[in-house]
N, C-alpha and C. Protein backbone atom coordinates (compact mmCIF):
# COMPACT_ATOMS: atom_id res chain seq x y z
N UNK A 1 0.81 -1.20 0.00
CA UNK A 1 0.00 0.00 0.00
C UNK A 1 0.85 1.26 0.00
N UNK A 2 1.91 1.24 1.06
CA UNK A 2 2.90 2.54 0.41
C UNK A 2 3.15 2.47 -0.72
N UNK A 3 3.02 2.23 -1.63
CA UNK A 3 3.93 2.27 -2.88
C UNK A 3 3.34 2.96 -4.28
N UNK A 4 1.54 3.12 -3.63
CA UNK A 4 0.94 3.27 -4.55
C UNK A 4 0.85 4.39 -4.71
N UNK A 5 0.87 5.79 -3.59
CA UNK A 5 1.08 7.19 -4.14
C UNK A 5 2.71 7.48 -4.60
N UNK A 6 3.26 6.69 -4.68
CA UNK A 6 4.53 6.93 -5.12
C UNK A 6 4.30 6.47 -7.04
N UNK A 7 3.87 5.23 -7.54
CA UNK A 7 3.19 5.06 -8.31
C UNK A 7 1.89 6.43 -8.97
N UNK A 8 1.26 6.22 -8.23
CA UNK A 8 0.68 7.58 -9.68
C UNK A 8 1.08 9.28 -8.98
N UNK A 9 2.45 9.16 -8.38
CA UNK A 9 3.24 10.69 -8.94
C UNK A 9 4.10 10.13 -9.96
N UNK A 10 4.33 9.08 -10.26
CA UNK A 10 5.43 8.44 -11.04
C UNK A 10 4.57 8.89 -12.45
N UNK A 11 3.06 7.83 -12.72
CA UNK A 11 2.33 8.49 -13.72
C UNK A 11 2.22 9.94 -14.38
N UNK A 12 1.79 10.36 -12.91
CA UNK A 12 1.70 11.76 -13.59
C UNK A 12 2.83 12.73 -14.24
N UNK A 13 4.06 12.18 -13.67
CA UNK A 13 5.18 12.43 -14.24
C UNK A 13 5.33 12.44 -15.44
N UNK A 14 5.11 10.92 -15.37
CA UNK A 14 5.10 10.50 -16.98
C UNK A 14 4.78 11.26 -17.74
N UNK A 15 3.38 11.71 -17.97
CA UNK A 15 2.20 11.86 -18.73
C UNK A 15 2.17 13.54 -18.63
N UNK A 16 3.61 13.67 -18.11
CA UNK A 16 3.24 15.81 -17.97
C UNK A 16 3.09 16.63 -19.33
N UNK A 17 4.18 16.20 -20.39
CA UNK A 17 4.46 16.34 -21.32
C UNK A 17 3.50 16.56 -22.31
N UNK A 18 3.33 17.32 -23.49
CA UNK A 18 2.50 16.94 -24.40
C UNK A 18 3.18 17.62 -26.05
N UNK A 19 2.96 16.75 -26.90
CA UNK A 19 3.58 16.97 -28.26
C UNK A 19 2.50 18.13 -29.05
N UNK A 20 3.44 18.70 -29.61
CA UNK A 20 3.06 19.86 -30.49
C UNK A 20 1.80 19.61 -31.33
N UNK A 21 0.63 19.60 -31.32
CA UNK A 21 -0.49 19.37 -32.43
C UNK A 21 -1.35 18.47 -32.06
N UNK A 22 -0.82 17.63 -30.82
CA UNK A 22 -1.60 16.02 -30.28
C UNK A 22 -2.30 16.35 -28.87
N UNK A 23 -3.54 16.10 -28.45
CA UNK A 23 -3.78 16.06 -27.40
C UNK A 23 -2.82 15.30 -26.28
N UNK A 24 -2.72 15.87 -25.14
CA UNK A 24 -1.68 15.71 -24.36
C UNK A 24 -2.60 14.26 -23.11
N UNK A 25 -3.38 13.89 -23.47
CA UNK A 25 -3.80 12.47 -23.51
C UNK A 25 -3.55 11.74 -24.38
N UNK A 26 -3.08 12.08 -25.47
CA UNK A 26 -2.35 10.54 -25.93
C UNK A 26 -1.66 10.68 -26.06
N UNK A 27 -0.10 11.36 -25.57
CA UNK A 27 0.88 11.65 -25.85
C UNK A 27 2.02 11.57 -24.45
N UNK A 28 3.11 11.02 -24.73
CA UNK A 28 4.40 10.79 -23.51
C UNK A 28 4.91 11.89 -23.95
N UNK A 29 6.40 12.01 -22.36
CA UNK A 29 7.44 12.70 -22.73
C UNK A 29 8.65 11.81 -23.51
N UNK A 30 8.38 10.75 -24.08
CA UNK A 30 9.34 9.93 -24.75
C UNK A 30 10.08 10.04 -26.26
N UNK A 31 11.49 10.71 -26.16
CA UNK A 31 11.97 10.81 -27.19
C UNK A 31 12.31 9.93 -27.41
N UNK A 32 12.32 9.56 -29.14
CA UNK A 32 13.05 8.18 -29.76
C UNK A 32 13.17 9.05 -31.01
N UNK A 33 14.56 7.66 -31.79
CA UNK A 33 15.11 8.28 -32.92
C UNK A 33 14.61 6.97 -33.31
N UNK A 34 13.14 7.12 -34.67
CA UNK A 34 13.51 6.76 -36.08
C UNK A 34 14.13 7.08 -36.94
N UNK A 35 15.25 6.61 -37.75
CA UNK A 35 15.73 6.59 -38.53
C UNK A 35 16.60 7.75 -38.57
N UNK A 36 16.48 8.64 -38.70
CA UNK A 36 17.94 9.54 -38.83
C UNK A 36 16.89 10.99 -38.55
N UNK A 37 16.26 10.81 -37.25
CA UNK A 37 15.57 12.25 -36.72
C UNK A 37 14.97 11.51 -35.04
N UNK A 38 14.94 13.21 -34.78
CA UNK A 38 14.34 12.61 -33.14
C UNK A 38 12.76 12.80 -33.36
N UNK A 39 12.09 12.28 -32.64
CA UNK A 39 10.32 12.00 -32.34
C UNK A 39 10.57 12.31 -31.10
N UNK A 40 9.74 13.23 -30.86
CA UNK A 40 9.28 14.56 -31.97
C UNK A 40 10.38 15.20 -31.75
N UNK A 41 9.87 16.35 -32.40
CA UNK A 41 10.88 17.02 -33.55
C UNK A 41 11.11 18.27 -32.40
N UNK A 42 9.86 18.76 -31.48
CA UNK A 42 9.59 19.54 -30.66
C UNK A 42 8.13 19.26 -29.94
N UNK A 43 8.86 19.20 -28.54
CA UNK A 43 7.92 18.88 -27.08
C UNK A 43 8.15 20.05 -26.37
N UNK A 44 7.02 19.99 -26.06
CA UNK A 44 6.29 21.18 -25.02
C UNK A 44 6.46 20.58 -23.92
N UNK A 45 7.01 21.41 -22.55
CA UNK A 45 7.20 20.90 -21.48
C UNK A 45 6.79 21.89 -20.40
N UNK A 46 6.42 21.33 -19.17
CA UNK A 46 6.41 22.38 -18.17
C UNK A 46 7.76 22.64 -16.80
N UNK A 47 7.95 23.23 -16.45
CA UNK A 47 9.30 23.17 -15.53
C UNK A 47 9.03 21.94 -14.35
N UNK A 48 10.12 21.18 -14.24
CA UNK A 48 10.09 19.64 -13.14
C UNK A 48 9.47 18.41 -14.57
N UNK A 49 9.19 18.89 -15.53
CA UNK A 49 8.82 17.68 -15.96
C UNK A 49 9.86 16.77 -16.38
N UNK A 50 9.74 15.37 -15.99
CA UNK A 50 10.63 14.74 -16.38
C UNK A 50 10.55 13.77 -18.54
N UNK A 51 11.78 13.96 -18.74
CA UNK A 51 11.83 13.45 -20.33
C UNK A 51 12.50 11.95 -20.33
N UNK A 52 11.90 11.33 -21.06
CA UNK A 52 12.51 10.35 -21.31
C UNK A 52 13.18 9.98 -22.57
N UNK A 53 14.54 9.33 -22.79
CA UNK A 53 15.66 9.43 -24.03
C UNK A 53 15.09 7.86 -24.29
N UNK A 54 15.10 7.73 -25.25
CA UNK A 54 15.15 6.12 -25.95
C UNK A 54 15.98 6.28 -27.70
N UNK A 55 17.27 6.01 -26.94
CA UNK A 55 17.86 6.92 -28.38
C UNK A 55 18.73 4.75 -29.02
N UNK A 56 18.49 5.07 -30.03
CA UNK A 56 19.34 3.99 -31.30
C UNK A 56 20.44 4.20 -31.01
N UNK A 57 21.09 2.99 -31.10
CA UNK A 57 22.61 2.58 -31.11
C UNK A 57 23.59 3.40 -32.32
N UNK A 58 22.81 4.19 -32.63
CA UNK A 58 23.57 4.68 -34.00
C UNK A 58 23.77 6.10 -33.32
N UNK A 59 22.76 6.66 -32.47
CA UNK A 59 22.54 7.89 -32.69
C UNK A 59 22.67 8.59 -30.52
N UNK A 60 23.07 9.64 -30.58
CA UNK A 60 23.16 10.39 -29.00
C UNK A 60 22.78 11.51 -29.38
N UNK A 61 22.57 12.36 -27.87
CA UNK A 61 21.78 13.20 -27.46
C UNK A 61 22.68 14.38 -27.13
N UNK A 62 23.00 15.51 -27.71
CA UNK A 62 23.79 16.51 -27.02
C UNK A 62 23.11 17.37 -26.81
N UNK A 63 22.86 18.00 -25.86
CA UNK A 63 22.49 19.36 -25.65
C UNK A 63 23.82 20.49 -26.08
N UNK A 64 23.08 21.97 -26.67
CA UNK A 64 23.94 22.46 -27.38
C UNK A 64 23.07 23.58 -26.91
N UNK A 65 24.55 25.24 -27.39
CA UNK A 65 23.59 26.54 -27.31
C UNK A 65 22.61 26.30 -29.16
N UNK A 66 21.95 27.63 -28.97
CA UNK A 66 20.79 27.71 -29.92
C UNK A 66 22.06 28.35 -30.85
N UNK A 67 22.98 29.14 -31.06
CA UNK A 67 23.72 29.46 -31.75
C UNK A 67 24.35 28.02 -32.63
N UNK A 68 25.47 27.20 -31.70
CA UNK A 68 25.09 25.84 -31.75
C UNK A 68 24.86 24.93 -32.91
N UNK A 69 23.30 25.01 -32.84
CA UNK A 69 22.20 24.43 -33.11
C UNK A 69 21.47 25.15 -34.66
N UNK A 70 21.57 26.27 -34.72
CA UNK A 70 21.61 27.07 -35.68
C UNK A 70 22.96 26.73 -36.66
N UNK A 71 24.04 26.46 -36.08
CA UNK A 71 25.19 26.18 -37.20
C UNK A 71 25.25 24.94 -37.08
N UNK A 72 25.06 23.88 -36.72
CA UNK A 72 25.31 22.84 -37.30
C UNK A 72 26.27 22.18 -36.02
N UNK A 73 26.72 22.61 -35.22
CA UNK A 73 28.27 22.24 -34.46
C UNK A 73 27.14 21.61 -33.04
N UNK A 74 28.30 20.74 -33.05
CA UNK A 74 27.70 19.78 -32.42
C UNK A 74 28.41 19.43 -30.49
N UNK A 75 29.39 21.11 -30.60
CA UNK A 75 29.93 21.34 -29.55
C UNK A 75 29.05 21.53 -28.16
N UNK A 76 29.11 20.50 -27.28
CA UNK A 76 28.31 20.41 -26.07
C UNK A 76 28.23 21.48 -25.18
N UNK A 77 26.97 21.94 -24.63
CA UNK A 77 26.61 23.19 -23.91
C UNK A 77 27.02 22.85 -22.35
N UNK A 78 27.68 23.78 -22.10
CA UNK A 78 28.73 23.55 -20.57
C UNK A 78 27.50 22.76 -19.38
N UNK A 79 27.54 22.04 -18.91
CA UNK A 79 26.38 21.52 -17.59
C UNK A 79 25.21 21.08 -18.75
N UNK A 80 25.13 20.87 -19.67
CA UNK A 80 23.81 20.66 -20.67
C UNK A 80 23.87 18.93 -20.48
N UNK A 81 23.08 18.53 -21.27
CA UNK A 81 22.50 16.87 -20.88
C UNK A 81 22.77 16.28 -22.15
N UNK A 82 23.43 14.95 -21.84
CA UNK A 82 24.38 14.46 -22.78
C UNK A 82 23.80 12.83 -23.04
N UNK A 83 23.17 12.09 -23.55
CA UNK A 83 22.69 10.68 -23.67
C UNK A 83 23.80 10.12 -24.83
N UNK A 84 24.79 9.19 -24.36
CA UNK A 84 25.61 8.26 -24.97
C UNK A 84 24.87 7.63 -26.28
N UNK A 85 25.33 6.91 -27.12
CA UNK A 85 25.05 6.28 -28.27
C UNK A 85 24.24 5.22 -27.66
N UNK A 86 23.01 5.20 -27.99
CA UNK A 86 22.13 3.74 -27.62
C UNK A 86 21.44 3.61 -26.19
N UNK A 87 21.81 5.14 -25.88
CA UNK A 87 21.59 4.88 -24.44
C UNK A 87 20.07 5.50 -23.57
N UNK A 88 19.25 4.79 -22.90
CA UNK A 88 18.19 5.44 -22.43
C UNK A 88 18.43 6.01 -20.91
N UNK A 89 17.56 7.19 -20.94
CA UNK A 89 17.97 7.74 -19.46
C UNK A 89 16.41 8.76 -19.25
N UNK A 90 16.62 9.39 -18.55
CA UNK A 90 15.64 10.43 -17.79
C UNK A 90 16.64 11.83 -18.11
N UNK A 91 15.58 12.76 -18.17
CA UNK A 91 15.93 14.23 -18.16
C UNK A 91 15.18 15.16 -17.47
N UNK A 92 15.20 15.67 -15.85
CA UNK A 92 14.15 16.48 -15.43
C UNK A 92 14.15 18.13 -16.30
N UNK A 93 13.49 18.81 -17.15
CA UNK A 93 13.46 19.82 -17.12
C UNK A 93 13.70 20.71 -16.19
N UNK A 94 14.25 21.72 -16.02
CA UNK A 94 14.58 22.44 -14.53
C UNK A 94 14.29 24.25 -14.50
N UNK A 95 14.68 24.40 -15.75
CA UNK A 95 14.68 26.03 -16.21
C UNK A 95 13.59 26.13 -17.58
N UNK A 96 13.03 27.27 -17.12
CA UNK A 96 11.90 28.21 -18.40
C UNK A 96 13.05 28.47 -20.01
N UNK A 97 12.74 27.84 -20.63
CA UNK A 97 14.15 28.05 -21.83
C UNK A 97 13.62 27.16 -22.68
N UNK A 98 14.16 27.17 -23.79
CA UNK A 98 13.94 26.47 -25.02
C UNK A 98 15.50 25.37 -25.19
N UNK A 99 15.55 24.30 -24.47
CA UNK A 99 16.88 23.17 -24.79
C UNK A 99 16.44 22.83 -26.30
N UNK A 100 18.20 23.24 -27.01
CA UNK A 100 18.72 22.50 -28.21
C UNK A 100 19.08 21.38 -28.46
N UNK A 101 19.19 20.46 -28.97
CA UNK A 101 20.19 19.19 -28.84
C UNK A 101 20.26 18.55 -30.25
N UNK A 102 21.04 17.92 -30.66
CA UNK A 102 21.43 16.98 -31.65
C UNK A 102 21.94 16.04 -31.52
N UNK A 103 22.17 15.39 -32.54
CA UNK A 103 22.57 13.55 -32.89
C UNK A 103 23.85 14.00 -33.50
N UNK A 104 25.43 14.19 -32.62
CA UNK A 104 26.80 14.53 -33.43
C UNK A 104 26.45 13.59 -34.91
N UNK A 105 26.79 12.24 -35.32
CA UNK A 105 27.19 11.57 -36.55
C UNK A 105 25.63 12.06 -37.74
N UNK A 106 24.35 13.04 -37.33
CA UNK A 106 23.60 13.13 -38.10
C UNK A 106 23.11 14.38 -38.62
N UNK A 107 24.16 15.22 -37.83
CA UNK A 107 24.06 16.57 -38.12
C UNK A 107 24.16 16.90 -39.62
N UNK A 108 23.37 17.77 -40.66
CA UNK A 108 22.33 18.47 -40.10
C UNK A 108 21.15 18.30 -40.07
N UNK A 109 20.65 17.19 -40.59
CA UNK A 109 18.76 16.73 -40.02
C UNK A 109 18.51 16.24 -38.83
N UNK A 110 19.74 15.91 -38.20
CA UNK A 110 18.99 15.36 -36.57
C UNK A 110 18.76 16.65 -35.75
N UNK A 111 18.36 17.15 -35.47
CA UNK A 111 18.16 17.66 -34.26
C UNK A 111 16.98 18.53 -33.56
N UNK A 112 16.91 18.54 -32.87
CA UNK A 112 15.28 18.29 -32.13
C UNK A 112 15.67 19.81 -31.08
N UNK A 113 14.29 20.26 -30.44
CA UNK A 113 14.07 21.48 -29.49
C UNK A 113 13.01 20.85 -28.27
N UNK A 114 13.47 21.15 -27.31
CA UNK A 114 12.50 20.95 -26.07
C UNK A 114 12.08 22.49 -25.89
N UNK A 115 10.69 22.93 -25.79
CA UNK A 115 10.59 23.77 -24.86
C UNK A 115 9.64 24.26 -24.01
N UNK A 116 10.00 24.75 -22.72
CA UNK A 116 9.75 24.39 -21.31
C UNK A 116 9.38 25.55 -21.18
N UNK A 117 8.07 25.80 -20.63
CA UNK A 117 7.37 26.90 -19.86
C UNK A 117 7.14 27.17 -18.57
């Protein structure tokens, strides 16, 4: 029985998120890379929400400035959030800002925008 309000804050966690155009009932905070782009392309977030990475063995996650991100360079943003090749993890949103990030080996169609209100 303890376990169960720990369980649906876990849900609601989940489920904070909502994608650009989709009702935010059928929609996760779960990024994944088909094929040589991130899904989605851009998520709407609120501050504390947590993200989830489900990234391909081919492809990682850099966070970058918007300058960055605008040129193509795939040089990592100082304290920014970094997901290894293949690797799944969690990302709490923390700050009101628009996060950049890209796929280094897919630059320039990989790369995706979080942004957090």
């Amino acid at each position: 029985m303890k376990y169960i309000p720990k369980i649906v804050l876990a849900s609601i966690i989940l489920f904070s998120c909502s994608k650009e155009g989709v009702s935010p009932t059928t929609t996760s905070n779960t990024i994944t890379t088909p094929g040589h782009m991130f899904s989605p392309l851009l998520l709407n977030c609120n501050v504390g929400d947590t993200i989830f990475f489900e990234l391909g063995p081919t492809h990682n996650a850099i966070e970058v400035s918007q300058e960055n991100y605008n040129a193509n360079n795939p040089t990592p943003l100082t304290n920014g959030f970094q997901f290894n090749y293949g690797e799944s993890g969690f990302y709490i949103v923390n700050e009101s800002k628009t996060y950049y990030y890209v796929c280094t080996p897919h630059l320039p169609q990989m790369k995706a925008r979080i942004v957090v209100q």
